[in-house]
Structures are given as structure tokens and as C-alpha cells.
Protein backbone atom coordinates (compact mmCIF):
# COMPACT_ATOMS: atom_id res chain seq x y z
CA UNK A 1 -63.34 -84.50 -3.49
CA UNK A 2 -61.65 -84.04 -6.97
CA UNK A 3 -61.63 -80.54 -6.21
CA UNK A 4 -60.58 -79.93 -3.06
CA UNK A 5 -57.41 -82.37 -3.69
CA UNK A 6 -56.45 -80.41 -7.04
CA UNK A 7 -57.27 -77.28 -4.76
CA UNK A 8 -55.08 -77.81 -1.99
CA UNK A 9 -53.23 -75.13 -0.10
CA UNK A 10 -53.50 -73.23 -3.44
CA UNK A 11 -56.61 -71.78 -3.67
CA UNK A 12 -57.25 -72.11 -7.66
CA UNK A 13 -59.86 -74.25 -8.58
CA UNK A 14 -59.55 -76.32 -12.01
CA UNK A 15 -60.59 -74.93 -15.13
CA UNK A 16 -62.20 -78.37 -15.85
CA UNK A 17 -62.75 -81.47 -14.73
CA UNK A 18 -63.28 -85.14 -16.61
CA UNK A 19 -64.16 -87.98 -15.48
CA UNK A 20 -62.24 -92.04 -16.50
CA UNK A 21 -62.91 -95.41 -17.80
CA UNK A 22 -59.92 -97.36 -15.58
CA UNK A 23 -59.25 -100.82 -15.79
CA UNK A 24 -56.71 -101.78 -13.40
CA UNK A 25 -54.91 -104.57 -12.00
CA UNK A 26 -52.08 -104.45 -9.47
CA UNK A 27 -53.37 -101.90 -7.24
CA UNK A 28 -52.21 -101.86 -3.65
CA UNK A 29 -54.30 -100.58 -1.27
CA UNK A 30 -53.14 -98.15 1.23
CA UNK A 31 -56.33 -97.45 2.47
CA UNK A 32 -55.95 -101.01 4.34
CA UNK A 33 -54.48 -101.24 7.54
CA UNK A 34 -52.94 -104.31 6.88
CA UNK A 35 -51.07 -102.85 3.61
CA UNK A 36 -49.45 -100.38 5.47
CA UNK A 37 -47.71 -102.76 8.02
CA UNK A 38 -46.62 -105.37 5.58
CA UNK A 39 -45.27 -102.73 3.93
CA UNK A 40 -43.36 -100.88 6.81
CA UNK A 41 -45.72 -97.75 6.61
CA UNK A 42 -47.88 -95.90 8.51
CA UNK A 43 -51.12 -93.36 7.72
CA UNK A 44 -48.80 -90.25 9.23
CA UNK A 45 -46.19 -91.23 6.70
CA UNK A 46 -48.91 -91.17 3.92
CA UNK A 47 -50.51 -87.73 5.44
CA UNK A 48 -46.75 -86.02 5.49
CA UNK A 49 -46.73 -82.56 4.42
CA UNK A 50 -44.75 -83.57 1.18
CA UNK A 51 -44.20 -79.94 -0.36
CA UNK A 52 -43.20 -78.73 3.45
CA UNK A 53 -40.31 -81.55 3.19
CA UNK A 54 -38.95 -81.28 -0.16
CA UNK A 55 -39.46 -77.76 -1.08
CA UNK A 56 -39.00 -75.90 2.37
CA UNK A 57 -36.78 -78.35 4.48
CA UNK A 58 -35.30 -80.16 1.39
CA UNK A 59 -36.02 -83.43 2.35
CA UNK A 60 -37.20 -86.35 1.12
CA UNK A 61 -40.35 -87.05 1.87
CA UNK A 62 -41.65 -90.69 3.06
CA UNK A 63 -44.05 -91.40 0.42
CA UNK A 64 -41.42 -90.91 -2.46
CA UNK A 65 -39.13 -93.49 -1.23
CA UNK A 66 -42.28 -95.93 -0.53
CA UNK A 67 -43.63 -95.11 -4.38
CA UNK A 68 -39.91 -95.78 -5.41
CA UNK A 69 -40.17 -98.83 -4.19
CA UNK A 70 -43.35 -99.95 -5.17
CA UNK A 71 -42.33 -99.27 -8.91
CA UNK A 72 -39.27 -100.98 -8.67
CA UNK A 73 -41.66 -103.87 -7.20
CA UNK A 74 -43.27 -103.79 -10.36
CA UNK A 75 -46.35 -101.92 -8.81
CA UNK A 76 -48.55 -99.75 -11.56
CA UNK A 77 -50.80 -97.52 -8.74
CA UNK A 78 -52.08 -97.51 -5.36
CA UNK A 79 -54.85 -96.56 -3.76
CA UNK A 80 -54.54 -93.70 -1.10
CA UNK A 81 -56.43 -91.86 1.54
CA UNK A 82 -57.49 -88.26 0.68
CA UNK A 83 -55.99 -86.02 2.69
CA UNK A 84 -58.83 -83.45 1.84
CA UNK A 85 -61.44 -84.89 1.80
CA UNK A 86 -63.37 -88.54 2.98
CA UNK A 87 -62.55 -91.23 0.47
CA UNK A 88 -60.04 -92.63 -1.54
CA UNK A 89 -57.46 -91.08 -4.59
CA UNK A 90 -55.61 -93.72 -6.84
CA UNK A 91 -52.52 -92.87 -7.74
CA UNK A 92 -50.69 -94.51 -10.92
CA UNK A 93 -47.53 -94.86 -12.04
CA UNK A 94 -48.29 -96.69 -15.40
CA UNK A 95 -50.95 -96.79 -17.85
CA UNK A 96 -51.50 -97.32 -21.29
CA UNK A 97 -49.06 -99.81 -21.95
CA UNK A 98 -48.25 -103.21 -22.01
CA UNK A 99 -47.63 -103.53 -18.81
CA UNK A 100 -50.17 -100.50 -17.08
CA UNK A 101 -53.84 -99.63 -16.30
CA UNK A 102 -56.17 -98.93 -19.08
CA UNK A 103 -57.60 -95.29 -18.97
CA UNK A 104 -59.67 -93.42 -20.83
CA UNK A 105 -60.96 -90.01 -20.61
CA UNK A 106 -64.92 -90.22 -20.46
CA UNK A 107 -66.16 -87.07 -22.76
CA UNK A 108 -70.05 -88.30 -23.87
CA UNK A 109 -70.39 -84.24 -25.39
CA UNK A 110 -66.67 -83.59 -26.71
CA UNK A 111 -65.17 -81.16 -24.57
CA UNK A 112 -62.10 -82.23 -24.62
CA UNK A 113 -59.46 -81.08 -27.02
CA UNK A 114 -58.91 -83.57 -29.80
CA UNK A 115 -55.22 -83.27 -29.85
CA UNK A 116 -52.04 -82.16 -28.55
CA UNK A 117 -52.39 -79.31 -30.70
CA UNK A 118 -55.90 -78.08 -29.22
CA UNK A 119 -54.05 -77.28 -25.88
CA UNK A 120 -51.55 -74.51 -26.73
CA UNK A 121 -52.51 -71.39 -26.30
């Protein structure tokens, strides 16, 4: 699922992937029915073709006003259908601070760059 979502309409698959460690409170759920209407939303609205609105029609599209919203609530993520693929994405706003999520990159056989550094070219 990670890679189809990356994927997209592109076509370019990742040049890695890496798993997390999240701890997280403050999620909303999106994937509940319930969620939505409470919240004045609907699955279409989450399944809008976002770059089709902004970047083509140069609209806004319906999920940036609900996130906008949502963080001004004081919301740190949310929990969203794929639109690729069966299952669920979560989606944060704010982590690794006082008032976010907790995430870590898992990397058990060190992979990952070290530092900022390690990613220029």
C-alpha cells in the first residue's frame, strides 16, 4: 500500500522505504462513518482529485479547508482511507514536539543516513 500511494499517477516508485515507531494521541478517524458527519464531510470529499483542483482548475480543494480546520482545532493527524489501495494512511500535522505524535524511524541495520548532511548529493 505504501507504494502504490507514494506511486500515484506518477509512475516512479521510491528509492526506499522505512518503516515507524508512532505513538499518537488525538487522532481522528476518517475512516469512521460517524467522523465524517459530525464533521460535515463526506468519503467523495476525502477521495477528491486534489492535484486536478488546485493545480489544473485552481481551486481549493475540500480536504485542505477540512485539515485547516482540524489544526486550528488543535488536531495533530487523522486517519484516512487510501485511495490506492485497501486500508488506512495517517496523516499528521505535528510530531515531535510538545504538543505532537512521537515518531521514530525504525532502521534495525542502519540504512538510513545519519544526518542532514548524508542526504545531499
Amino acid at each position: 500500500m505504501a507504494v502504490a500511494e507514494y506511486e500515484q499517477d506518477l509512475g516512479i516508485r521510491p528509492g526506499m522505504l522505512c518503516a515507524y515507531d508512532v505513538e499518537a494521541g488525538g487522532i481522528l478517524d476518517l475512516t469512521d462513518p460517524a467522523t465524517l458527519a459530525a464533521l460535515g464531510t463526506t468519503p467523495a470529499d476525502l477521495a477528491a482529485p486534489w492535484k486536478q483542483i488546485a493545480l489544473i482548475e485552481r481551486g481549493r480543494p475540500p480536504t485542505w479547508d477540512l485539515a485547516g480546520r482540524l489544526i486550528e482545532a488543535g488536531a495533530i493527524g487523522v486517519r484516512v482511507p487510501s485511495t490506492r489501495a485497501a486500508g488506512a494512511n495517517l496523516v499528521l500535522w505535528r510530531w515531535n514536539t510538545a504538543l505532537g505524535a512521537r515518531v521514530a524511524a525504525l532502521d534495525p541495520l542502519g540504512d538510513l543516513p545519519r544526518s542532514p548532511r548524508s542526504w545531499e548529493p
